[in-house]
Protein backbone atom coordinates (compact mmCIF):
# COMPACT_ATOMS: atom_id res chain seq x y z
CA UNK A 1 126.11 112.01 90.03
CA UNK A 2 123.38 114.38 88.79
CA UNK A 3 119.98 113.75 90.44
CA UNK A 4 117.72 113.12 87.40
CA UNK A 5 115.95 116.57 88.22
CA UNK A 6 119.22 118.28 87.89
CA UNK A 7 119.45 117.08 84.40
CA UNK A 8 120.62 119.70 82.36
CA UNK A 9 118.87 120.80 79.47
CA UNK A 10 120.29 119.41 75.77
CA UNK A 11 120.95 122.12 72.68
CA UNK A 12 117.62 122.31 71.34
CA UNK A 13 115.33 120.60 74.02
CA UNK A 14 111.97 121.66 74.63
CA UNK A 15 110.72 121.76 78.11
CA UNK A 16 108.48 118.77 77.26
CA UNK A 17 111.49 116.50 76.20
CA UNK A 18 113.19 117.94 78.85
CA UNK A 19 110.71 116.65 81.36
CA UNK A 20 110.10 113.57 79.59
CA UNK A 21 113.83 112.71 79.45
CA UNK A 22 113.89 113.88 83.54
CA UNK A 23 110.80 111.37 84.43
CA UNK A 24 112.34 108.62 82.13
CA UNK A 25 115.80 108.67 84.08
CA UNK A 26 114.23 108.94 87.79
CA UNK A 27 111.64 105.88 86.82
CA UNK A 28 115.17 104.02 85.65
CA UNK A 29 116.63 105.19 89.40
CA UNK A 30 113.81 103.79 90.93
CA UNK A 31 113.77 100.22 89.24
CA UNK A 32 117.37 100.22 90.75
CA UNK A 33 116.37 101.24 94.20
CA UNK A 34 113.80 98.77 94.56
CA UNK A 35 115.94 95.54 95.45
CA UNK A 36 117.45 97.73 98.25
CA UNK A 37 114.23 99.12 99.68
CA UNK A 38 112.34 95.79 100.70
CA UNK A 39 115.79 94.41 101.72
CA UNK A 40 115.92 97.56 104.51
CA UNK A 41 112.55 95.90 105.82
CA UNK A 42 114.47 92.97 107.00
CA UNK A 43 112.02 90.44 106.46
CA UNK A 44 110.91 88.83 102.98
CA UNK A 45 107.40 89.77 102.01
CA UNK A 46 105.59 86.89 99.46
CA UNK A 47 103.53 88.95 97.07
CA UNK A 48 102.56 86.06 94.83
CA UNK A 49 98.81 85.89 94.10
CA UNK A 50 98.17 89.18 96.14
CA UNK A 51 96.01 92.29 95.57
CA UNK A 52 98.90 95.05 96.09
CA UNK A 53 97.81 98.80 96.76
CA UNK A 54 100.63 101.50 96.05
CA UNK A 55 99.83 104.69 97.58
CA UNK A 56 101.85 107.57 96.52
CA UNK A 57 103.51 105.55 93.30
CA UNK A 58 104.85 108.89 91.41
CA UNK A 59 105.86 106.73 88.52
CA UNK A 60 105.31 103.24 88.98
CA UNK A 61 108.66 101.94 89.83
CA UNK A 62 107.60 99.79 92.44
CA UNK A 63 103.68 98.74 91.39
CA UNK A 64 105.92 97.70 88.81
CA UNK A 65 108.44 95.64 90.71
CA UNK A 66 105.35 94.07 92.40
CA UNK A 67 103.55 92.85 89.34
CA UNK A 68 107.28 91.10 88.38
CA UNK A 69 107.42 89.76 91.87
CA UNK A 70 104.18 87.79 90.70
CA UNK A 71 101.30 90.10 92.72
CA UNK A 72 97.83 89.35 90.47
CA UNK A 73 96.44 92.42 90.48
CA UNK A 74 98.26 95.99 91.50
CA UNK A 75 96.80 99.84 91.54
CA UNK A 76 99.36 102.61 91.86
CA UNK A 77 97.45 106.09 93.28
CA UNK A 78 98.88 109.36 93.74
CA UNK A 79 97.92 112.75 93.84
CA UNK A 80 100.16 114.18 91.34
CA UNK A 81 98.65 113.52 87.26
CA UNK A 82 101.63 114.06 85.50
CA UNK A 83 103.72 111.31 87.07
CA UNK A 84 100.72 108.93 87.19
CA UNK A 85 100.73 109.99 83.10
CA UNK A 86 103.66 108.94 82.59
CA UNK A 87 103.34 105.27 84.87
CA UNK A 88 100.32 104.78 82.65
CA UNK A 89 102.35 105.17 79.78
CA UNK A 90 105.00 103.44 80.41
CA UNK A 91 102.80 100.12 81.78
CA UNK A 92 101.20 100.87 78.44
CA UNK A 93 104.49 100.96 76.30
CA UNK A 94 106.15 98.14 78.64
CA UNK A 95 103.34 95.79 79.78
CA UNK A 96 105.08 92.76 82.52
CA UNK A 97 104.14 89.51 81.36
CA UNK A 98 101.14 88.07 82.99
CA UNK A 99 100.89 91.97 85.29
CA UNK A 100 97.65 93.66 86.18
CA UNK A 101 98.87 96.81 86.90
CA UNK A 102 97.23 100.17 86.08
CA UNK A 103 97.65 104.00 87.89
CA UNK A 104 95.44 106.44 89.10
CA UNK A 105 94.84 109.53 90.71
CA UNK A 106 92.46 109.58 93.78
CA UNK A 107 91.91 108.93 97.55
CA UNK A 108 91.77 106.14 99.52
CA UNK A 109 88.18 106.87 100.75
CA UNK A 110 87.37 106.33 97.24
CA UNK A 111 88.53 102.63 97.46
CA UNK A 112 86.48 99.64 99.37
CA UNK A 113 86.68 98.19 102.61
CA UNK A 114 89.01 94.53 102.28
CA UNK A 115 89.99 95.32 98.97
CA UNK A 116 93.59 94.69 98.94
CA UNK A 117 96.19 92.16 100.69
CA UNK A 118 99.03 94.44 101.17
CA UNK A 119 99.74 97.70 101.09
CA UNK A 120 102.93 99.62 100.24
CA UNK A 121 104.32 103.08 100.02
CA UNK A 122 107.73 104.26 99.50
CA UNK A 123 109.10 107.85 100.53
CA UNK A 124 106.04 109.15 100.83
CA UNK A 125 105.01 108.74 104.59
CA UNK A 126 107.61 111.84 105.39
CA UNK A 127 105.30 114.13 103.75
CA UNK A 128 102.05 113.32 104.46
CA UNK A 129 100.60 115.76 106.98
CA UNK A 130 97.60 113.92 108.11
CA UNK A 131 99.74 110.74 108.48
CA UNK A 132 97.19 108.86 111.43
CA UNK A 133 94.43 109.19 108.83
CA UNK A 134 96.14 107.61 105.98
CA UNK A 135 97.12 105.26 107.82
CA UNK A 136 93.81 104.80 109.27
CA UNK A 137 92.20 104.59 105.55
CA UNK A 138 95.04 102.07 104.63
CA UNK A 139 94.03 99.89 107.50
CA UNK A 140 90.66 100.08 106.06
CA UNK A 141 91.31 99.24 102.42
CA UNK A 142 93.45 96.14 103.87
CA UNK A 143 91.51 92.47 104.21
CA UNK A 144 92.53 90.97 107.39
CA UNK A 145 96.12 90.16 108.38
CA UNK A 146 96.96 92.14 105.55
CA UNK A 147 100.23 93.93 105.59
CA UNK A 148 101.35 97.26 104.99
CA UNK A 149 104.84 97.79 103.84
CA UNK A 150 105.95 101.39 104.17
CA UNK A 151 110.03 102.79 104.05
CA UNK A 152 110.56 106.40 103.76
CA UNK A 153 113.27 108.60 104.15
CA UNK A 154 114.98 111.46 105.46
CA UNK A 155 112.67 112.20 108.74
CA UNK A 156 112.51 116.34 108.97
CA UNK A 157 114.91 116.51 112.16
CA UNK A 158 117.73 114.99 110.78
CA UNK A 159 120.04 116.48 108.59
CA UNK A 160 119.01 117.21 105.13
CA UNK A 161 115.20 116.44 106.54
CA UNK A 162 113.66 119.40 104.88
CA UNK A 163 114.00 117.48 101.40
CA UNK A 164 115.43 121.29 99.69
CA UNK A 165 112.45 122.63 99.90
CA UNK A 166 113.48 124.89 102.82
CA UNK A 167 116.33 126.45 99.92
CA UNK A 168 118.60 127.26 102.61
CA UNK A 169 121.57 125.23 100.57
CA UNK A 170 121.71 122.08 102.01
CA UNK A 171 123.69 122.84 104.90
CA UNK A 172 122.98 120.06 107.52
CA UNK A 173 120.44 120.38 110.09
CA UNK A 174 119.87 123.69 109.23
CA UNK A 175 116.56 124.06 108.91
CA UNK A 176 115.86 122.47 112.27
CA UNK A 177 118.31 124.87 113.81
CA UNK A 178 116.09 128.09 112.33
CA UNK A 179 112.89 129.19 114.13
CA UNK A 180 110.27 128.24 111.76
CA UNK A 181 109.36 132.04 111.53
CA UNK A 182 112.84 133.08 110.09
CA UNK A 183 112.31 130.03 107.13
CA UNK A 184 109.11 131.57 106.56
CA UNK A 185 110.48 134.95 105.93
CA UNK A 186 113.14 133.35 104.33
CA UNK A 187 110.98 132.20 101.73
CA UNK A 188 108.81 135.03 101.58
CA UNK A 189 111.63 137.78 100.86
CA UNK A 190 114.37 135.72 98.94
CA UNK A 191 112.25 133.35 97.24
CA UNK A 192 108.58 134.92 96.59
CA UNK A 193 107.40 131.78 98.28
CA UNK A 194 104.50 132.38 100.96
CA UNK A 195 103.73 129.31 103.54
CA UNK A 196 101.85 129.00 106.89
CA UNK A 197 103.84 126.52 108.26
CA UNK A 198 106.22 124.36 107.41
CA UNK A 199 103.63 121.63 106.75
CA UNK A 200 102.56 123.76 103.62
CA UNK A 201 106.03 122.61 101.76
CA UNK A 202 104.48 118.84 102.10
CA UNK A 203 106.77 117.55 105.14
CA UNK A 204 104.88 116.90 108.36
CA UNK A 205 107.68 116.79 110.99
CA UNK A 206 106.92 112.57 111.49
CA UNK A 207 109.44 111.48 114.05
CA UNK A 208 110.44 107.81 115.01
CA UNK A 209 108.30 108.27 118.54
CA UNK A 210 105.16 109.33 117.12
CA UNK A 211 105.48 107.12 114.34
CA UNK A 212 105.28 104.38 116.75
CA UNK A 213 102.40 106.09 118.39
CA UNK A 214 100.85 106.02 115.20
CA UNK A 215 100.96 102.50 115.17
CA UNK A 216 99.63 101.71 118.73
CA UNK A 217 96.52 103.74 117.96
CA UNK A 218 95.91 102.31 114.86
CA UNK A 219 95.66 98.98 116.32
CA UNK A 220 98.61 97.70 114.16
CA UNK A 221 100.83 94.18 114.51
CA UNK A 222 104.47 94.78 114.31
CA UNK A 223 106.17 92.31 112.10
CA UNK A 224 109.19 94.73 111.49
CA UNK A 225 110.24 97.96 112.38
CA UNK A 226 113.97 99.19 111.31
CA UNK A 227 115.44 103.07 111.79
CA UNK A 228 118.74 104.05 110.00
CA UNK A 229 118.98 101.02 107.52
CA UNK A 230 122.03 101.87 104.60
CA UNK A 231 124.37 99.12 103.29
CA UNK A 232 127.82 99.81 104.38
CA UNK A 233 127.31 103.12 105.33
CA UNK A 234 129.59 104.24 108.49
CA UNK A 235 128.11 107.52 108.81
CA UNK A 236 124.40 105.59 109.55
CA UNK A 237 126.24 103.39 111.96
CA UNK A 238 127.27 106.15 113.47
CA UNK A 239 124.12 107.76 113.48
CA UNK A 240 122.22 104.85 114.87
CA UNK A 241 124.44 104.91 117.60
CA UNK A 242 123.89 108.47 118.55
CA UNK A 243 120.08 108.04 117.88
CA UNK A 244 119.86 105.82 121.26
CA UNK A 245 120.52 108.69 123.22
CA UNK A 246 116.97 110.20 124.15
CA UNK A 247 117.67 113.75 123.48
CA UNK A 248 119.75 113.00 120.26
CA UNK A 249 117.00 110.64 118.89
CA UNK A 250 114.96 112.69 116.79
CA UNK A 251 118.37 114.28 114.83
CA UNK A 252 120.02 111.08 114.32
CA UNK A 253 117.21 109.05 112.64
CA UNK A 254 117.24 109.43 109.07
CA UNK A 255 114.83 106.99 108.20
CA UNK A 256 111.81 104.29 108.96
CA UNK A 257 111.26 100.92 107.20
CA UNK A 258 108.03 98.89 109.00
CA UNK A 259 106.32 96.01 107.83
CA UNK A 260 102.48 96.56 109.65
CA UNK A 261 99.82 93.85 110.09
CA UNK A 262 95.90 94.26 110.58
CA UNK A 263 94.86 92.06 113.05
CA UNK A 264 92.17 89.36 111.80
């Protein structure tokens, strides 16, 4: 099944119906994903009556799942204008009954101290590079014993970590198996692409160990913390087998669902 960024173009599509059509689709994806996402977190979340922060909401999938799941008041942010045009749009087009729910682009040092009871991001975490600050600024923007609810997915180590931005064909691990040095040249001669570091293609390298040191630091409550969750999928069973052997860890986690608390 085509990913909805692999649509092909139709006889006679422009590039903007083309990249409507493409944003339309992976929104529809998304609404579909949702149920499975909080049920990797293992826990149920109550979001009725709460002030829900989305950071990194590309197109409003899951503000929009919130609002439905009765949250009073939600704000979607992300850095990227074109998907936070088209959540905007959409809310616009496609209000939810009784929703507050609007989109923006900005930072979280723009937003108060307190202002929200629970915080969420989804696949987005992977590719932050500054990840202890964020989460730092989230803990900020929560009130007290509020919760942050973050899943994302795949981790850079393990096999398809580098998200395809590496364009070295999706062969498994890879990218991890290449000196960073030879990607960069990689990119440089065969692509045209120039980059620093790997860090420059928006993945930061976030492994399962210094996620949790992450969370120590931060002064976080654990309510939750799951690796490898995938409904009926052998190969993850597998893999979360293989991850609890220390030197295999880091290749064998694909992903991290955690449900966070700010202490009072």
């Amino acid at each position: 099944m085509l990913k909805a960024w692999q649509l092909p173009r139709r006889p006679g599509e422009t590039d903007a119906e083309l990249t409507a059509r493409r944003d339309r689709q992976y929104f529809l994806d998304q609404i579909e994903e949702n149920i499975e996402w909080w049920r990797r977190m293992g826990i149920s979340i109550d979001l009725v009556g709460k002030r829900v922060l989305e950071v990194g909401c590309g197109h409003g999938a899951l503000s929009i799942n919130a609002a439905q799941r009765g949250a009073a008041v939600v704000v979607g942010i992300d850095i990227d204008q074109q998907r936070v045009n088209f959540a905007n749009t959409n809310i616009a087009a496609n209000p939810v009954p009784g929703g507050n729910v609007s989109f923006r682009t900005g930072e979280l040092a723009d937003i108060d101290s307190g202002s929200f009871d629970l915080v969420m991001s989804k696949d987005c975490f992977e590719h932050v590079v500054d990840l202890p600050r964020m989460m730092s600024e989230i803990h900020r923007v929560l009130a007290d014993g509020g919760l942050l609810v973050a899943g994302f997915s795949p981790l850079y180590y393990s096999p398809w970590g580098d998200h395809g931005r590496t364009r070295l064909g999706g062969l498994p691990w890879l990218h991890v198996a290449l000196p960073e040095a030879a990607i960069k040249l990689w990119l440089r001669y065969r692509h045209g692409q120039i980059i620093d570091s790997i860090a420059d293609l928006g993945l930061n390298k976030m492994t399962t160990t210094e996620f949790g040191r992450i969370i120590h630091d931060g002064g976080w409550r654990i309510r939750s913390i799951r690796i490898n969750q995938k409904d009926g999928s052998k190969l993850i069973r597998l893999f979360d087998a293989l991850r609890k052997i220390p030197p295999l860890e880091r290749f064998f986690a694909v992903s991290i669902y955690a449900v966070l608390e700010k202490a009072s």
